[in-house]
Each structure stands twice: as C-alpha cells, then as structure tokens.
C-alpha atoms as a PDB file:
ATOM      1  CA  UNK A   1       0.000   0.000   0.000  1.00  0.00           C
ATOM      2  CA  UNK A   2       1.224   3.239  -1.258  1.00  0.00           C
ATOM      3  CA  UNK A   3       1.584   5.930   1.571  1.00  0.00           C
ATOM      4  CA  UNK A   4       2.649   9.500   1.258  1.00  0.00           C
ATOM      5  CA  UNK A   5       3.705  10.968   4.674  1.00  0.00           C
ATOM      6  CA  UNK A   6       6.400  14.135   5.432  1.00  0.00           C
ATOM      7  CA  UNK A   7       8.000  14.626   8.768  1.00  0.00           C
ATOM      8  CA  UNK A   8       8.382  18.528   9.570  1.00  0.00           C
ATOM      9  CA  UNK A   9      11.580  19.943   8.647  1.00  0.00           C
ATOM     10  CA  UNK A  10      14.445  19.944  10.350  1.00  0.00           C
ATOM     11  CA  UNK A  11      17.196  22.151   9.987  1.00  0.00           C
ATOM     12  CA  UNK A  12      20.537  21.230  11.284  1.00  0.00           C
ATOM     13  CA  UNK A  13      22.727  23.705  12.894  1.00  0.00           C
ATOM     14  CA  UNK A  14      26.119  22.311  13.963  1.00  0.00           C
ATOM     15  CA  UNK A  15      54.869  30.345  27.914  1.00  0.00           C
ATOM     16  CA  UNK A  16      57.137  29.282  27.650  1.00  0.00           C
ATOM     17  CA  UNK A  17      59.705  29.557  30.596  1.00  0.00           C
ATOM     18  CA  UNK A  18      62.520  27.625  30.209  1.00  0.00           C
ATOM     19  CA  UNK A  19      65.153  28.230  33.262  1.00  0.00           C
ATOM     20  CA  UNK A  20      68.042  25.934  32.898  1.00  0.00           C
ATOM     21  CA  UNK A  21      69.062  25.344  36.657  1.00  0.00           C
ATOM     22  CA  UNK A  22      72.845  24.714  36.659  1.00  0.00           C
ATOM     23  CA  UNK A  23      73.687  23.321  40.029  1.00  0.00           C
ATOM     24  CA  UNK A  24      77.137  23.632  40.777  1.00  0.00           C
ATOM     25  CA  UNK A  25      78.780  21.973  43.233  1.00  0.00           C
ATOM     26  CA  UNK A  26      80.930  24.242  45.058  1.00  0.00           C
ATOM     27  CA  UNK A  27      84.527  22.252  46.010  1.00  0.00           C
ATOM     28  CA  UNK A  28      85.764  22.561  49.385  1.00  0.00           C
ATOM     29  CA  UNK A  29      89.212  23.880  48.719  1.00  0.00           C
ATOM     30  CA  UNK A  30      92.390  24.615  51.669  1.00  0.00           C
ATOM     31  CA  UNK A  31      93.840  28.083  51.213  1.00  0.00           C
ATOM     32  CA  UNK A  32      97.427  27.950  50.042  1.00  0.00           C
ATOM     33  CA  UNK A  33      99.889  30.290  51.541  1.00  0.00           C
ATOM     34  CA  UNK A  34     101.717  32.062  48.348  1.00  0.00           C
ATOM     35  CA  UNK A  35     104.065  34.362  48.991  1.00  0.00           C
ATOM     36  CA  UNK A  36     103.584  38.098  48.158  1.00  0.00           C
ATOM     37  CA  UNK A  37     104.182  38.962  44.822  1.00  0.00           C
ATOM     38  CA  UNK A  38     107.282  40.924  43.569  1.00  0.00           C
ATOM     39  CA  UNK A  39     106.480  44.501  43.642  1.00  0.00           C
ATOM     40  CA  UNK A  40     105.288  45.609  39.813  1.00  0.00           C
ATOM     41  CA  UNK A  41     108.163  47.079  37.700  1.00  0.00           C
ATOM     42  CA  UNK A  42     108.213  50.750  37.174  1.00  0.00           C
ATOM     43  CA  UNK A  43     108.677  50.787  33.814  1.00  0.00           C
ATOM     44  CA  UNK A  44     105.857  52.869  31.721  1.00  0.00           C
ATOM     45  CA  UNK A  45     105.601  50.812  29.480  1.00  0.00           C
ATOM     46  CA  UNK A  46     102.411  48.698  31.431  1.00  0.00           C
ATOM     47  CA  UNK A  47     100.449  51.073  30.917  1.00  0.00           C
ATOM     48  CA  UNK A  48     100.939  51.868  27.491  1.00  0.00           C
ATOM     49  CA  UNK A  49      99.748  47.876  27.021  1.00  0.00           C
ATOM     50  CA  UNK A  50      97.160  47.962  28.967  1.00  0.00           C
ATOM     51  CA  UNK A  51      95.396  50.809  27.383  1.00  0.00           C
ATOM     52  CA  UNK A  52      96.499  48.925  24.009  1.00  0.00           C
ATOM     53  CA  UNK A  53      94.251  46.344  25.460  1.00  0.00           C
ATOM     54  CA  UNK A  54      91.768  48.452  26.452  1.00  0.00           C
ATOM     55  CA  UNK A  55      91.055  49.662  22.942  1.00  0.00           C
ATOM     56  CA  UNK A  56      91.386  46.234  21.666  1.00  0.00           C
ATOM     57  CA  UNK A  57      88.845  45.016  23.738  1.00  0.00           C
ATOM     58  CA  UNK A  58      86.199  48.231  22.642  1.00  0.00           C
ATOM     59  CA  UNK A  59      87.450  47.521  18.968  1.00  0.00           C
ATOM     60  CA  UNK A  60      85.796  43.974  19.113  1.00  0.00           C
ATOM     61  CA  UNK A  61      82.882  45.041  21.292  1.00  0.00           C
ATOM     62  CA  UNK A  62      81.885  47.112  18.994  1.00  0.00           C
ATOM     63  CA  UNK A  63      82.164  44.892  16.229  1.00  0.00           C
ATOM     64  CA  UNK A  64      80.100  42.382  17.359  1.00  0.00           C
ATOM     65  CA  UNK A  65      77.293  44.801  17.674  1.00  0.00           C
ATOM     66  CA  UNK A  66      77.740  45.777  14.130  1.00  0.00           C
ATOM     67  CA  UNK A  67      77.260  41.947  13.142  1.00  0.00           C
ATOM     68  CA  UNK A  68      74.230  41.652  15.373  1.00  0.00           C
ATOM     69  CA  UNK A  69      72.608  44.761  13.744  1.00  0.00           C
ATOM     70  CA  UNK A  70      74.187  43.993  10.491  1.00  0.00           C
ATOM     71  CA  UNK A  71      72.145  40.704  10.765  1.00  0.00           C
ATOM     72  CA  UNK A  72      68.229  42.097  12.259  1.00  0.00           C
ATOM     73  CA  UNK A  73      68.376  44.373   9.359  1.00  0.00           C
ATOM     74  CA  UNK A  74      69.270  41.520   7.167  1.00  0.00           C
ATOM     75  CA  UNK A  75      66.274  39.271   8.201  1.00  0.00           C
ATOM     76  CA  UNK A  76      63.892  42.636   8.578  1.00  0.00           C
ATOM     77  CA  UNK A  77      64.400  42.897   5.057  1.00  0.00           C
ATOM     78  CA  UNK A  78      64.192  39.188   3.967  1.00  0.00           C
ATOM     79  CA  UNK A  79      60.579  39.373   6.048  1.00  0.00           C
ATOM     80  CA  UNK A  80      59.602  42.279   4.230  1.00  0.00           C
ATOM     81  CA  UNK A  81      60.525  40.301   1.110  1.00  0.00           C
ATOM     82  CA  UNK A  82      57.588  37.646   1.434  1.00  0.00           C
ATOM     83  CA  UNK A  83      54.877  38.062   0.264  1.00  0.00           C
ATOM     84  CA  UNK A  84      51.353  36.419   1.590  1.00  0.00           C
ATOM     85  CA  UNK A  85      48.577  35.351  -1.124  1.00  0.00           C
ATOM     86  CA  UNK A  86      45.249  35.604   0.552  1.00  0.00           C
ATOM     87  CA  UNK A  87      43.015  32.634  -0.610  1.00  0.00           C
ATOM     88  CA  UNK A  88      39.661  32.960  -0.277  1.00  0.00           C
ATOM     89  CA  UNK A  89      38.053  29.682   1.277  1.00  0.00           C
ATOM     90  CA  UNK A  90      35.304  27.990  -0.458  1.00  0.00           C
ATOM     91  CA  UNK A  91      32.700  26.905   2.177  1.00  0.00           C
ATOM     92  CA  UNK A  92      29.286  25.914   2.850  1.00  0.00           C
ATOM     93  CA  UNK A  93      27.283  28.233   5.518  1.00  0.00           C
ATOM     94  CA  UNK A  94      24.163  26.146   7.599  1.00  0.00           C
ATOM     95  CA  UNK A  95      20.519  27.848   6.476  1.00  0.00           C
ATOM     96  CA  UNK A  96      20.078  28.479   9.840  1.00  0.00           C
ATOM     97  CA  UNK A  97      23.300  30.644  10.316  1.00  0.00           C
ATOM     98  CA  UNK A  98      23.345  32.163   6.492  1.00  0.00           C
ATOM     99  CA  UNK A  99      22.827  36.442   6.352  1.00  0.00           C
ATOM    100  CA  UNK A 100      20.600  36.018   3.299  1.00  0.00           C
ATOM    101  CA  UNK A 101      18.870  33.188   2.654  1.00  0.00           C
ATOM    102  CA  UNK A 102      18.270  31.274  -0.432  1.00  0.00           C
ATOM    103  CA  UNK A 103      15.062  32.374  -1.983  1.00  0.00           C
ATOM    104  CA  UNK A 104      12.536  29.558  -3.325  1.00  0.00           C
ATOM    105  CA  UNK A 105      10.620  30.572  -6.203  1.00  0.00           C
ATOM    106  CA  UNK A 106       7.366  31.923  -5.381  1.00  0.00           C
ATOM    107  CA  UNK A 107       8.887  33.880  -2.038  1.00  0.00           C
ATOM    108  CA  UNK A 108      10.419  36.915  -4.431  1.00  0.00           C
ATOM    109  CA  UNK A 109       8.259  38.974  -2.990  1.00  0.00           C
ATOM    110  CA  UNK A 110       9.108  38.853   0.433  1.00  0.00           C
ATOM    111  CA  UNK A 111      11.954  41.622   1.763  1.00  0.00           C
ATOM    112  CA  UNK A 112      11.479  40.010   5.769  1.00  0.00           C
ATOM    113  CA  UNK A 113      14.470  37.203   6.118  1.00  0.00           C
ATOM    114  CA  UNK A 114      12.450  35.456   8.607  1.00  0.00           C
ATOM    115  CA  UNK A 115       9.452  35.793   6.104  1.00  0.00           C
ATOM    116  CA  UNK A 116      11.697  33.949   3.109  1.00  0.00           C
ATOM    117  CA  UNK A 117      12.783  31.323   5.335  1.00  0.00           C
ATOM    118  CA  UNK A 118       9.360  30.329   6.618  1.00  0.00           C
ATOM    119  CA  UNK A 119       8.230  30.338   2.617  1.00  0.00           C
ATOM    120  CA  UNK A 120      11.291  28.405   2.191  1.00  0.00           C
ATOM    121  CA  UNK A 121      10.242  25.708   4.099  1.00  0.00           C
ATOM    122  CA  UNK A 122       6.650  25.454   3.246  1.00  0.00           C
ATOM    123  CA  UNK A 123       7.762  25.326  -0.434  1.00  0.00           C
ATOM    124  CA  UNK A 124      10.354  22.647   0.550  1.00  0.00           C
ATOM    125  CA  UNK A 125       7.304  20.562   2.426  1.00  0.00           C
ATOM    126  CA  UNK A 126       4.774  20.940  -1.087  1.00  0.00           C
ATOM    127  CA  UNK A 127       7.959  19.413  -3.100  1.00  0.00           C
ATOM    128  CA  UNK A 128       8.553  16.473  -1.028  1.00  0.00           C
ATOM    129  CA  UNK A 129       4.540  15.800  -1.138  1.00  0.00           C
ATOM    130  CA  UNK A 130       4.156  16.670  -4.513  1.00  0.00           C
ATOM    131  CA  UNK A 131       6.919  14.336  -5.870  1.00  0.00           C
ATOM    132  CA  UNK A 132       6.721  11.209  -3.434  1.00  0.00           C
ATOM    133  CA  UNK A 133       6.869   7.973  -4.766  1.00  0.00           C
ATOM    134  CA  UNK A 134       7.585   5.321  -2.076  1.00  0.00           C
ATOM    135  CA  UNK A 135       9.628   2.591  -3.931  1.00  0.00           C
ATOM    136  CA  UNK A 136       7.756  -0.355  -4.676  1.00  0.00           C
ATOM    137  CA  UNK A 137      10.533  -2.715  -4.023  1.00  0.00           C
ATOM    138  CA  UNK A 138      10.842  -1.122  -0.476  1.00  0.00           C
ATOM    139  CA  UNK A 139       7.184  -1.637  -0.136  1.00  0.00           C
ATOM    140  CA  UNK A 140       7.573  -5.155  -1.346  1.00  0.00           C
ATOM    141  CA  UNK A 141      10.488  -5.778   1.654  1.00  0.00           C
ATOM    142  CA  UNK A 142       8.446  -3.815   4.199  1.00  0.00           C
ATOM    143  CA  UNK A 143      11.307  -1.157   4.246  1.00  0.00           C
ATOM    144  CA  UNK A 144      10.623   2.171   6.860  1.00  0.00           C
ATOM    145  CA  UNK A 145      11.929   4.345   8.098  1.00  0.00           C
ATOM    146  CA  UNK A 146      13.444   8.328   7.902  1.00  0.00           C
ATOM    147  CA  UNK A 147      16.122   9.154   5.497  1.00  0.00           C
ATOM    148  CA  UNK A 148      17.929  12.261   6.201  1.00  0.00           C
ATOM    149  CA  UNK A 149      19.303  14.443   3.637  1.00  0.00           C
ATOM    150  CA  UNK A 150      21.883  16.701   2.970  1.00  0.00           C
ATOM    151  CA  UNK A 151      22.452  18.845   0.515  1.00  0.00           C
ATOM    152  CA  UNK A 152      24.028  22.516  -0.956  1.00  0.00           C
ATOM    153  CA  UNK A 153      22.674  25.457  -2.866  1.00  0.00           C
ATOM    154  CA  UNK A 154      25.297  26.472  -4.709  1.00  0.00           C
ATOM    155  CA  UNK A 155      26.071  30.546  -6.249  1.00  0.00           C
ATOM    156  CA  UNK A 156      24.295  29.643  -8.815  1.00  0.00           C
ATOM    157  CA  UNK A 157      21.087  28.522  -6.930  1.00  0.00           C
ATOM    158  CA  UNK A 158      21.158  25.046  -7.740  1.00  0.00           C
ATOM    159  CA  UNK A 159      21.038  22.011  -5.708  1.00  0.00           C
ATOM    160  CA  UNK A 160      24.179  19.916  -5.633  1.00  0.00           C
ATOM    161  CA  UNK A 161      26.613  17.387  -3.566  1.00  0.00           C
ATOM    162  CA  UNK A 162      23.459  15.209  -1.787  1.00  0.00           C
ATOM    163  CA  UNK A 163      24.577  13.887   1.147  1.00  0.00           C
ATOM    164  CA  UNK A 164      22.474  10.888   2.507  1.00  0.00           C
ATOM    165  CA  UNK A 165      21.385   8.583   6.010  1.00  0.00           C
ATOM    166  CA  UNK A 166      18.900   6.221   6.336  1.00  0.00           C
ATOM    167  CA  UNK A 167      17.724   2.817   7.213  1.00  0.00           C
ATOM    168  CA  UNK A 168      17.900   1.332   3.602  1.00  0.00           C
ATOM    169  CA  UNK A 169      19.102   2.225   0.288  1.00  0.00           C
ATOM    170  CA  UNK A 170      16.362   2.213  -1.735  1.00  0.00           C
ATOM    171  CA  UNK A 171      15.070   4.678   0.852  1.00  0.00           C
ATOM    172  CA  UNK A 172      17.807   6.659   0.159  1.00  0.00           C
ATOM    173  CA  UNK A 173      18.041   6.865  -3.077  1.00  0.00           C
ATOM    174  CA  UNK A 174      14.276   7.890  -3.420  1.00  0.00           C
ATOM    175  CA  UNK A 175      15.189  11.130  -0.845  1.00  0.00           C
ATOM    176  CA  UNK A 176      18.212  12.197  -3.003  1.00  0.00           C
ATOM    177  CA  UNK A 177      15.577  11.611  -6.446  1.00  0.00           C
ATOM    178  CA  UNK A 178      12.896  13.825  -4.831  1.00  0.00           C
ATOM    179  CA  UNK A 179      15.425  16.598  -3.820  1.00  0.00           C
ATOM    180  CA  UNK A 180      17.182  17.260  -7.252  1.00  0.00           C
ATOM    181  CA  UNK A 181      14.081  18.054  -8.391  1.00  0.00           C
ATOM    182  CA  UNK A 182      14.399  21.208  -6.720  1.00  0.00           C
ATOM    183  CA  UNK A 183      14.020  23.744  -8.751  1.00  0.00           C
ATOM    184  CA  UNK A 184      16.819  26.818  -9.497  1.00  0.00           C
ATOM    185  CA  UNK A 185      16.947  29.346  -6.303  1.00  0.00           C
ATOM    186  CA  UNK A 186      18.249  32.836  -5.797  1.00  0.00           C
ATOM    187  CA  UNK A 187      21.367  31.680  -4.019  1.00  0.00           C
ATOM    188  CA  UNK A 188      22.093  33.083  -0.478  1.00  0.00           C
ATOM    189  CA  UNK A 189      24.181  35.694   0.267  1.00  0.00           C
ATOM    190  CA  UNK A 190      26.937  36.616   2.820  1.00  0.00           C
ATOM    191  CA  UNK A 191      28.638  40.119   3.282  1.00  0.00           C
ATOM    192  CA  UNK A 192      26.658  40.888  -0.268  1.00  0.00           C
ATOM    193  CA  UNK A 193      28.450  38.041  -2.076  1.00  0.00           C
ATOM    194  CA  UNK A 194      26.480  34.344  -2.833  1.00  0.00           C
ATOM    195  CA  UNK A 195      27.551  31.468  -1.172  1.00  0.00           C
ATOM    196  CA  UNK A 196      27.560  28.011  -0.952  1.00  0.00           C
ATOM    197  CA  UNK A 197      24.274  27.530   1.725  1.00  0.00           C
ATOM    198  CA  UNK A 198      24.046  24.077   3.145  1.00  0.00           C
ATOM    199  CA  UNK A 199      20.316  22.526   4.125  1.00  0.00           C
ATOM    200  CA  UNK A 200      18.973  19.539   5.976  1.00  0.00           C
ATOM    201  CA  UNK A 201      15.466  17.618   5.545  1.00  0.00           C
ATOM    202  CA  UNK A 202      14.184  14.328   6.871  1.00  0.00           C
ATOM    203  CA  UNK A 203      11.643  12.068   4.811  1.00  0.00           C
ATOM    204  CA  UNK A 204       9.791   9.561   6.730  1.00  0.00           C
ATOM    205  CA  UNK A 205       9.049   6.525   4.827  1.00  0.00           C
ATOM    206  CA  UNK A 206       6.640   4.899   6.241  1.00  0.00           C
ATOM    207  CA  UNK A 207       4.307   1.445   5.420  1.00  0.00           C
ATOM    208  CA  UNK A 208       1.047   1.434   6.554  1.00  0.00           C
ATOM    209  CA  UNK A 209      -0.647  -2.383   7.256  1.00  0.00           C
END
C-alpha cells in the first residue's frame, strides 16, 4: 500500500619559561699560603699595554654589535621580502546561520528574512509531497523508516553534492531523487556576495498495514 507521509523539517545547525638550573657543586678547597708577589716594575711601558688592550677590547665590542645589527636588518628585510597570497576559502554556511537566505521561487516577494525562510520551508514541504513515490521494491520488503538528507545550494542557486542517512538504500536513493528536483533558487548571500548555503530535511518513509 502506497503511503505518502512528510516529517516537519528539520534544519541542522552544527609560555614558555625555560630556566636551565645549573647546580654547581661548590669544592671545598684549603687556602694555600703564596708568597707576596714581587712589587710591579716601574717601567711605563704597562700602561701603554694595557690601554692597548683596552682599545682592543672596545674595537671587538663594537664589532660584534655591528654583526648583530648587520644581521636584524638583514632578516627585517628578507621578512619584508615575502609576500602572503590571501586565498579565499570555499565553504558551505548552515541555512540556519546564512545572512541572506536562499530564496525559493514563489517567495520573491518577500523583503522580511524570517518571512523567506518560513516560505522556504513550506515550499520545501509541497515538493517532497508533490513528488513522493515510495519505492515499490521497499514496499515489497516492508522497508521504513526516515532518510535524512543533505544537501548545498550552490552561487548559482542550484542544488548539488546530496549527502544521505537512512535505514535502507532504496530509501535513500528515493530522498536524493525527490530533492534534485528542486528547482533553481536565488542563491544566499553573505557580506553581499552568494555562497555556498548548506540545508537539511528528513523524509519519513513509512508502510502502513
């Protein structure tokens, strides 16, 4: 017995610190008697070494800052070399989260988003009655059950990429028949551009005795 039945819809919304402890053991040592040390030589010439050594030592200090600065410049300007290509992401946004809404034909007229989405639906409910077939072999098994279905509106307003779940697959495959009949669609919008809007539905198949 042929039954036609249709569930409501249902619309699916889904520092670091690193301290490096060095423990050093501290040796016990005995303290050596030394005798004095002979009394520094007069001669000038110490001091003309030391401040030799003294210059030295500011020569190379300095120099290894240069290097250091030499280098941050060196990989400032490599950074400021690279260049980053923004991609834009293709992705599908849930009805139920989308700014715009796809727009069913027969629901131009509304301006009200909540408006178009209610008329979405009801138009979505008259399809599934309109075209429902329950398969025969299914009937002849005594196959039930709801079949959920998945599928996008593309930026082009058509229906695409079905996505299916259900108890059988001749169930199934009678869902994802009786929504690519949909017809074209004003695609939804986000930020004033169309976009890929993603919609759920469940079909209840049911046999009656």
């Amino acid at each position: 017995m042929e039954s036609k039945t249709y569930d409501s819809t249902d619309i699916a919304l889904q520092i670091l610190e690193f301290e490096k402890v060095i423990d050093a053991d501290i040796p016990i040592t005995q303290q050596v008697k030394t005798l004095p040390p002979p009394p520094p030589p007069s001669a000038p010439a110490f001091i003309e070494i030391i401040e030799d050594e003294s210059t030295i030592e500011e020569n190379i200090i300095e120099s290894s800052e240069s290097s250091q600065e030499m280098a941050i410049e060196e990989v400032v300007m490599r950074v400021e070399d690279v260049t980053v290509e923004e991609v834009e992401e293709e992705i599908s946004i849930p009805f139920a989260a989308i700014e715009n809404v796809p727009v069913f034909p027969g629901c131009e007229k509304l301006k009200i988003q909540s408006e178009i989405k209610r008329c979405f639906n009801d138009m979505i409910q008259q399809h599934i009655i309109k075209n429902f077939q329950y398969p025969q072999l299914a009937l002849e098994l005594g196959k039930s059950g709801r079949v959920f279905v998945q599928f996008e509106i593309n930026k082009q307003g058509e229906v695409s990429n079905f996505q299916k779940r259900g108890p059988d697959k001749l169930l199934e495959d009678e869902a994802v028949r009786i929504m690519s009949l949909l017809p074209i669609m004003q695609p939804g919008t986000q930020r004033g551009k169309p976009v890929k809007v993603r919609y759920n539905v469940p079909i209840n198949f049911v046999v009656m005795d």
